[in-house]
PDB file of N, CA and C in Angstrom:
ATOM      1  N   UNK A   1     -26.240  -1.874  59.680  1.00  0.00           N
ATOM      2  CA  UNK A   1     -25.317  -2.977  59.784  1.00  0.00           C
ATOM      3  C   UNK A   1     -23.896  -2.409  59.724  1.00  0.00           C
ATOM      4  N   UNK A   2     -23.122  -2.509  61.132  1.00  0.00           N
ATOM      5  CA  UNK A   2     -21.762  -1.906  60.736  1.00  0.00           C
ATOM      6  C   UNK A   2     -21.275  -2.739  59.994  1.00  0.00           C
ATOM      7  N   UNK A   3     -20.171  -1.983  59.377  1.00  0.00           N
ATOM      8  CA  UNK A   3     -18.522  -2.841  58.805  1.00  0.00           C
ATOM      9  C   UNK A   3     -17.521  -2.739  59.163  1.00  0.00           C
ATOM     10  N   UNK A   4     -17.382  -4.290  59.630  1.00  0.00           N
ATOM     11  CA  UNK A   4     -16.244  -4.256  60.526  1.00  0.00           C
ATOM     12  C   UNK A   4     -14.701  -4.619  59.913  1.00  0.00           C
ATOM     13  N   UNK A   5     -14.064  -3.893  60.099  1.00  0.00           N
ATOM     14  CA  UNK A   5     -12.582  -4.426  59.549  1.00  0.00           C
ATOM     15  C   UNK A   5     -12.150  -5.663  59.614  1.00  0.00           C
ATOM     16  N   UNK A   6     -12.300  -6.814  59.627  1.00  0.00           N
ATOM     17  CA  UNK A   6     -11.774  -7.946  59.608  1.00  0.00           C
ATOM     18  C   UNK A   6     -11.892  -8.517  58.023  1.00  0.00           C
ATOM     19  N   UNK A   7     -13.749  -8.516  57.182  1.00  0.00           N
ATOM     20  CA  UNK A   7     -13.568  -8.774  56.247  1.00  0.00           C
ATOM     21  C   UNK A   7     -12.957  -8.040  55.171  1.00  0.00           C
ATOM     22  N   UNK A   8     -12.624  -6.434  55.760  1.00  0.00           N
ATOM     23  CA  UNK A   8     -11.992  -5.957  54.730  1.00  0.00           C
ATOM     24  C   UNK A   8     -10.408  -5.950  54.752  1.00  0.00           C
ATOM     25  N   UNK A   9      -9.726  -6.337  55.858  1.00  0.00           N
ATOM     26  CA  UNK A   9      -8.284  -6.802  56.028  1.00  0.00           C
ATOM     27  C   UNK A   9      -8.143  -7.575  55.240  1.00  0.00           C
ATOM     28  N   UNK A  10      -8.878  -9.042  55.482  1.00  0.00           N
ATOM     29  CA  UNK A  10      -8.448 -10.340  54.734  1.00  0.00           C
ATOM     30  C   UNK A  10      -8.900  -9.977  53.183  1.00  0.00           C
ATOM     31  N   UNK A  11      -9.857  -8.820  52.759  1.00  0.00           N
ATOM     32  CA  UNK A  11      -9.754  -8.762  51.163  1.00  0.00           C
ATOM     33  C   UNK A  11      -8.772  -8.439  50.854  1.00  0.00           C
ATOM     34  N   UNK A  12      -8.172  -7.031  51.573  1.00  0.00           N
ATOM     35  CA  UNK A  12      -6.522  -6.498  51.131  1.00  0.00           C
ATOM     36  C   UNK A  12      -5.777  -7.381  50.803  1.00  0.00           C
ATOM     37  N   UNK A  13      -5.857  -7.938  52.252  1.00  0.00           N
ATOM     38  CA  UNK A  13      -4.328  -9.237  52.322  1.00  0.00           C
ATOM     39  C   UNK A  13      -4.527 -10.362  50.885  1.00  0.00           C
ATOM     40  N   UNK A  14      -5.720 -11.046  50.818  1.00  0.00           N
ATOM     41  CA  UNK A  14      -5.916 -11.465  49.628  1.00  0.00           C
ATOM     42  C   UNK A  14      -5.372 -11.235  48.462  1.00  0.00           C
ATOM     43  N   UNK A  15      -5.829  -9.875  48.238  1.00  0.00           N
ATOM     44  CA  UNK A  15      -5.352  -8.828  47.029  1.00  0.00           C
ATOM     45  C   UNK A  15      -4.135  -9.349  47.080  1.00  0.00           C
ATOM     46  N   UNK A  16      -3.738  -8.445  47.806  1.00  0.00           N
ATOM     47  CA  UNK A  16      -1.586  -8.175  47.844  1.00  0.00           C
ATOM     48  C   UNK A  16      -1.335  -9.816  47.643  1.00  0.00           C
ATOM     49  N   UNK A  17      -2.291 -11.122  48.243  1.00  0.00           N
ATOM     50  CA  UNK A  17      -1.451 -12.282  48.022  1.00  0.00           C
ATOM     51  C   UNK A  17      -1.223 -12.560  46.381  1.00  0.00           C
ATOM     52  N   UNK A  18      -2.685 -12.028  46.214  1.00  0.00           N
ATOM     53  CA  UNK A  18      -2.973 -12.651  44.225  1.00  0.00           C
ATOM     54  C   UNK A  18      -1.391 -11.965  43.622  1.00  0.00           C
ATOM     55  N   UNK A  19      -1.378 -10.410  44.026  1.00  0.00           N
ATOM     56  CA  UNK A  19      -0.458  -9.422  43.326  1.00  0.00           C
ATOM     57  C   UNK A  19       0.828 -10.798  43.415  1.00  0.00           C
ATOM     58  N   UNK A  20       1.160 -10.620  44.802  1.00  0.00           N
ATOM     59  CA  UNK A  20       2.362 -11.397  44.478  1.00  0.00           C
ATOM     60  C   UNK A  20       2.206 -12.634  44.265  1.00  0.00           C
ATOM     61  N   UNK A  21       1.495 -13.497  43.926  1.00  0.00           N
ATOM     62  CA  UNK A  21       1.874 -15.032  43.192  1.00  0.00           C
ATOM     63  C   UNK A  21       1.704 -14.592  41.473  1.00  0.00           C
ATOM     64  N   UNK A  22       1.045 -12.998  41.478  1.00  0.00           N
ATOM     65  CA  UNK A  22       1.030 -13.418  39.950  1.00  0.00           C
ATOM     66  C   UNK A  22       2.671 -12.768  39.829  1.00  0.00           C
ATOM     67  N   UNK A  23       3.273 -11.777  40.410  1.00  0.00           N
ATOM     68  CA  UNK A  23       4.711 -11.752  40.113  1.00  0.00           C
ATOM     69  C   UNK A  23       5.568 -12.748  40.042  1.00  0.00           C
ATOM     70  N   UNK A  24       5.304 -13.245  41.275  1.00  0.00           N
ATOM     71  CA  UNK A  24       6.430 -14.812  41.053  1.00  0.00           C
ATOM     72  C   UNK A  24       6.188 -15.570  40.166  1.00  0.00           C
ATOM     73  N   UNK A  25       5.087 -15.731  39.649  1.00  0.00           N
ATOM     74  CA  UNK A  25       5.163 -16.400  37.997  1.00  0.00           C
ATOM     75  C   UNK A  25       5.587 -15.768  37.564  1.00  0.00           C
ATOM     76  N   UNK A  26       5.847 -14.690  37.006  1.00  0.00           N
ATOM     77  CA  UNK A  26       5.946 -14.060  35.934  1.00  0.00           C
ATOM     78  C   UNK A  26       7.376 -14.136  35.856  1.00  0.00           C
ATOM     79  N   UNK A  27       8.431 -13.706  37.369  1.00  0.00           N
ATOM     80  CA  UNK A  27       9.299 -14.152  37.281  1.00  0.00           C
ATOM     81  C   UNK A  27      10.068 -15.397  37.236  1.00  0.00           C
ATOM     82  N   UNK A  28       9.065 -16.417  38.049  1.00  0.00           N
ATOM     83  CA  UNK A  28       9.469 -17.810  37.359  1.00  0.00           C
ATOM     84  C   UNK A  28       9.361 -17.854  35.892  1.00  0.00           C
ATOM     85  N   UNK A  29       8.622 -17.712  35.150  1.00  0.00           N
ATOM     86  CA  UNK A  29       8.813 -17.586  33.519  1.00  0.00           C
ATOM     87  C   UNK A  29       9.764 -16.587  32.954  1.00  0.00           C
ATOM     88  N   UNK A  30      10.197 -15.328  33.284  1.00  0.00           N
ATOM     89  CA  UNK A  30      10.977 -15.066  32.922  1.00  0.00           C
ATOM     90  C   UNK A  30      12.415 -15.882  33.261  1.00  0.00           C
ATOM     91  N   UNK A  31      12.580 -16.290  34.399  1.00  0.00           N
ATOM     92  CA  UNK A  31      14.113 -17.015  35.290  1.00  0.00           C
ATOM     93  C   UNK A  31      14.057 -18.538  34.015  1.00  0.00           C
ATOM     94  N   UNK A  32      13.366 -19.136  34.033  1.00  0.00           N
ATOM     95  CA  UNK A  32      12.909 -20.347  33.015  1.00  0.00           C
ATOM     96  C   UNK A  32      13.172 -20.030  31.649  1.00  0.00           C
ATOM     97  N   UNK A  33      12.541 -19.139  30.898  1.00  0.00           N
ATOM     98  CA  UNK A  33      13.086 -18.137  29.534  1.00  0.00           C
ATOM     99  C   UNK A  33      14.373 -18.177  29.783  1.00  0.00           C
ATOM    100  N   UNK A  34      14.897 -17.462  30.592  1.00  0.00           N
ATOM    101  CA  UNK A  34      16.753 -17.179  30.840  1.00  0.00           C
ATOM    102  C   UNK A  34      17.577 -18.552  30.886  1.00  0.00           C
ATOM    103  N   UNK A  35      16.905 -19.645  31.380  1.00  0.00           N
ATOM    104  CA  UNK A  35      17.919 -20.928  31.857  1.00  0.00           C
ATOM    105  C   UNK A  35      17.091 -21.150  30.381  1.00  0.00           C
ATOM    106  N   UNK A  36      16.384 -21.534  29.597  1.00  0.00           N
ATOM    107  CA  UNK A  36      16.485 -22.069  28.187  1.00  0.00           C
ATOM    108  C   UNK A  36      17.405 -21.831  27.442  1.00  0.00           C
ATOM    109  N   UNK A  37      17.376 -20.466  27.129  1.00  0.00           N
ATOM    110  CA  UNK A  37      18.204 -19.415  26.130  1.00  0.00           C
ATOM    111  C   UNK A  37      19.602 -20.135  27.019  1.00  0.00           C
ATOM    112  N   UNK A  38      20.218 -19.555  28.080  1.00  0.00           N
ATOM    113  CA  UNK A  38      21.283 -19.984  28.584  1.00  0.00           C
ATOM    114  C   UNK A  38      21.928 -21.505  27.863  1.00  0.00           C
ATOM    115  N   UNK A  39      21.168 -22.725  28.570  1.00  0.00           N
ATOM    116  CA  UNK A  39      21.027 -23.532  28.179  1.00  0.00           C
ATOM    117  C   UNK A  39      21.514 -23.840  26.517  1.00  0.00           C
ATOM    118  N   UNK A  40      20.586 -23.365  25.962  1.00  0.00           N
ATOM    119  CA  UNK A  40      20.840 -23.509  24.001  1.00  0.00           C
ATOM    120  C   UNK A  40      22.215 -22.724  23.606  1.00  0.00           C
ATOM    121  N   UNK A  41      22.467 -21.912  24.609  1.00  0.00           N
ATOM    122  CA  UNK A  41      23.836 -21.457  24.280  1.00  0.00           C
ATOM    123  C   UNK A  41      24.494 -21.997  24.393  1.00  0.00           C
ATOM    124  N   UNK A  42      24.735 -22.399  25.221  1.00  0.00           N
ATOM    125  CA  UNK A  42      25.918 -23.358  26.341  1.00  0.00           C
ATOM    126  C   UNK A  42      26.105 -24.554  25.344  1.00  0.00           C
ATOM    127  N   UNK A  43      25.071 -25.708  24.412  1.00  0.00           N
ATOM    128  CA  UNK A  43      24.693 -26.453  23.650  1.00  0.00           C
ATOM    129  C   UNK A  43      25.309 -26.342  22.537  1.00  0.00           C
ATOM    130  N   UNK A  44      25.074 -24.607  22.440  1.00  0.00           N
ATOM    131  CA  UNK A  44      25.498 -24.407  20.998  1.00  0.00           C
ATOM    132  C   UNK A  44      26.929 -24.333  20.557  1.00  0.00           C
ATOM    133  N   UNK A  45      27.467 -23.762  22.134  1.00  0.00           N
ATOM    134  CA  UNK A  45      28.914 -23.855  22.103  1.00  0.00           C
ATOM    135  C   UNK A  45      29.626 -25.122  22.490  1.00  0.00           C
ATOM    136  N   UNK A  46      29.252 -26.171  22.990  1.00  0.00           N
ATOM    137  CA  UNK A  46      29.544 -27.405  22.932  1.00  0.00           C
ATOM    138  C   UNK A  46      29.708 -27.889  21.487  1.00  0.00           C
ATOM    139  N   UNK A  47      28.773 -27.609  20.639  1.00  0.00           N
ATOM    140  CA  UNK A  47      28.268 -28.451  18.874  1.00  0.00           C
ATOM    141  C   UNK A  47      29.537 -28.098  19.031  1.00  0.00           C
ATOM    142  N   UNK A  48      29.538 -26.134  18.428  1.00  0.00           N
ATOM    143  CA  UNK A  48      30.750 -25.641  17.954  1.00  0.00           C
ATOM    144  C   UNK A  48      31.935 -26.055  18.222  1.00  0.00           C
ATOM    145  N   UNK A  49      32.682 -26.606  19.130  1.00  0.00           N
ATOM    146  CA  UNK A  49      33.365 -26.955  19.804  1.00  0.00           C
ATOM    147  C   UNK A  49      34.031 -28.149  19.397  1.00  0.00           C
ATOM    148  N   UNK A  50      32.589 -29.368  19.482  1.00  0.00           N
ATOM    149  CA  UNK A  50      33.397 -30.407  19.105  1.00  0.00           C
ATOM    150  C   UNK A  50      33.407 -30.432  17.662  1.00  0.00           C
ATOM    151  N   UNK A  51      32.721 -29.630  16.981  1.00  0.00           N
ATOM    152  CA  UNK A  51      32.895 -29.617  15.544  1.00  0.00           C
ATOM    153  C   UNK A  51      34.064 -29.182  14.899  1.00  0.00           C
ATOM    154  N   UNK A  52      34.742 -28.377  15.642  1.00  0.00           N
ATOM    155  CA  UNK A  52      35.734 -27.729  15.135  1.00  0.00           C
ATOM    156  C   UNK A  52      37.100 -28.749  15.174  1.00  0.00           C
ATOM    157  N   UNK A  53      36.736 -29.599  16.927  1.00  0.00           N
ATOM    158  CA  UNK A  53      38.001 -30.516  16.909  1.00  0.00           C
ATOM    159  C   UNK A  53      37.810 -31.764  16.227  1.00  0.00           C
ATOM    160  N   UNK A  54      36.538 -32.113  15.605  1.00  0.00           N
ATOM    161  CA  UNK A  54      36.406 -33.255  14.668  1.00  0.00           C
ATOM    162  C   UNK A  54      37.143 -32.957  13.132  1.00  0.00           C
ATOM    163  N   UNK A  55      36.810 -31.515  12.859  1.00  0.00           N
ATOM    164  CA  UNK A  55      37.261 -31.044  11.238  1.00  0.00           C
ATOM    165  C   UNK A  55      38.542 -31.347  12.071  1.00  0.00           C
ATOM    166  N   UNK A  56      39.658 -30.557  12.716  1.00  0.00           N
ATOM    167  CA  UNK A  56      41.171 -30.814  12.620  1.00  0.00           C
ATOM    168  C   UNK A  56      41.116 -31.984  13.045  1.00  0.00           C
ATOM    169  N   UNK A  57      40.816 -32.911  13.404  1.00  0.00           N
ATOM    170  CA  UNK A  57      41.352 -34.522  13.637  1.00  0.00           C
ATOM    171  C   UNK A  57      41.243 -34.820  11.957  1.00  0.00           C
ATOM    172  N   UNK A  58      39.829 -34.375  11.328  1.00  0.00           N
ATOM    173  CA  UNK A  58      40.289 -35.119   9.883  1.00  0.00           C
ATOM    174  C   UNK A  58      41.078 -34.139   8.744  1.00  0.00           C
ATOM    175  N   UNK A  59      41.329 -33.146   9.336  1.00  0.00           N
ATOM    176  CA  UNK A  59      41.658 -32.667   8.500  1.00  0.00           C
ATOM    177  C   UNK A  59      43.217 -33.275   8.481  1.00  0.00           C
ATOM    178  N   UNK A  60      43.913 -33.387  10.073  1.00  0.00           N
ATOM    179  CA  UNK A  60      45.461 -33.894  10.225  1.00  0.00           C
ATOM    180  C   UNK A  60      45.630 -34.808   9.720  1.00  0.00           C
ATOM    181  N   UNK A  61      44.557 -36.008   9.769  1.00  0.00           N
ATOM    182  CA  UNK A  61      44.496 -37.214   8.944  1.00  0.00           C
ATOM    183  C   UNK A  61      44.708 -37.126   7.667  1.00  0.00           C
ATOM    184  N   UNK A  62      44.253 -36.461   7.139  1.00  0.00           N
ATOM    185  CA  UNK A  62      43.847 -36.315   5.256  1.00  0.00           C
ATOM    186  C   UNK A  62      45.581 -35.682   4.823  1.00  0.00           C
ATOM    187  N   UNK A  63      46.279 -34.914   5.562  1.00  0.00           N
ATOM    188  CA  UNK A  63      47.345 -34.268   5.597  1.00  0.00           C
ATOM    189  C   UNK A  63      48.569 -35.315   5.921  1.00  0.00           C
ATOM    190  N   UNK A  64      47.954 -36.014   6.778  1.00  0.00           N
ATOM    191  CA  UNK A  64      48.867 -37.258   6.853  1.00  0.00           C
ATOM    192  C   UNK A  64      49.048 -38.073   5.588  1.00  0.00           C
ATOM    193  N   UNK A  65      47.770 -38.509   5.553  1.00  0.00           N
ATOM    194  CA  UNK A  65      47.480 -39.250   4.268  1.00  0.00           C
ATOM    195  C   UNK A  65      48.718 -39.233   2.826  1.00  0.00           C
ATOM    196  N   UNK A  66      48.181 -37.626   2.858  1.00  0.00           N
ATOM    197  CA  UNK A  66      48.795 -37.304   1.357  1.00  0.00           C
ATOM    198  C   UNK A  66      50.192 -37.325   1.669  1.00  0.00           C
ATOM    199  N   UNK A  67      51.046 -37.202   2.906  1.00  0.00           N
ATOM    200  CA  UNK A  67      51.897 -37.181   3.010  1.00  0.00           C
ATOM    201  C   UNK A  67      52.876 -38.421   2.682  1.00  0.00           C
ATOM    202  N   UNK A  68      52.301 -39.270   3.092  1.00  0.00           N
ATOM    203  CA  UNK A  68      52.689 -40.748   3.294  1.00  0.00           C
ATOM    204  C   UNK A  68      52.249 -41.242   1.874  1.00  0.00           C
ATOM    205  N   UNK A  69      51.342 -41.323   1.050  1.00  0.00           N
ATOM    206  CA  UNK A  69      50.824 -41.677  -0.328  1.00  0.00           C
ATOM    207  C   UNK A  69      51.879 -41.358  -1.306  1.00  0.00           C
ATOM    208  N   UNK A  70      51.993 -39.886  -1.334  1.00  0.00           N
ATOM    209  CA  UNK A  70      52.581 -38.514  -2.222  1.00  0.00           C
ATOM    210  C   UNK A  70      54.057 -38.838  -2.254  1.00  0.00           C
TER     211      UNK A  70
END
């Protein structure tokens, strides 16, 4: 019984397809990992941000305060 190259092309090609869909996951999960982390940063520097301009709004207030009281 010969063997003819056709079913062993389409195993290769197969192969090489599996190889690369399992890369592109892998890099979709890594690219996804990166936009999270990114993401929580970006978040984190927003908090920071408005936290800092909420303390000086009360802090100018409280400074006012005593000013005008005092």
């Amino acid at each position: 019984m010969p063997f003819k190259t056709a079913p062993l092309t389409l195993g290769l090609m197969s192969a090489v397809a599996f190889v690369i869909a399992f890369i592109s996951a892998g890099v979709f999960l890594l690219s996804a990992a990166f936009a999270l982390i990114g993401s929580a940063a970006l978040g984190v520097l927003i908090y920071v941000t408005a936290k800092r301009a909420m303390m000086r709004r009360v802090a100018r207030r409280r400074a006012q305060d005593r000013l005008t009281t005092g």
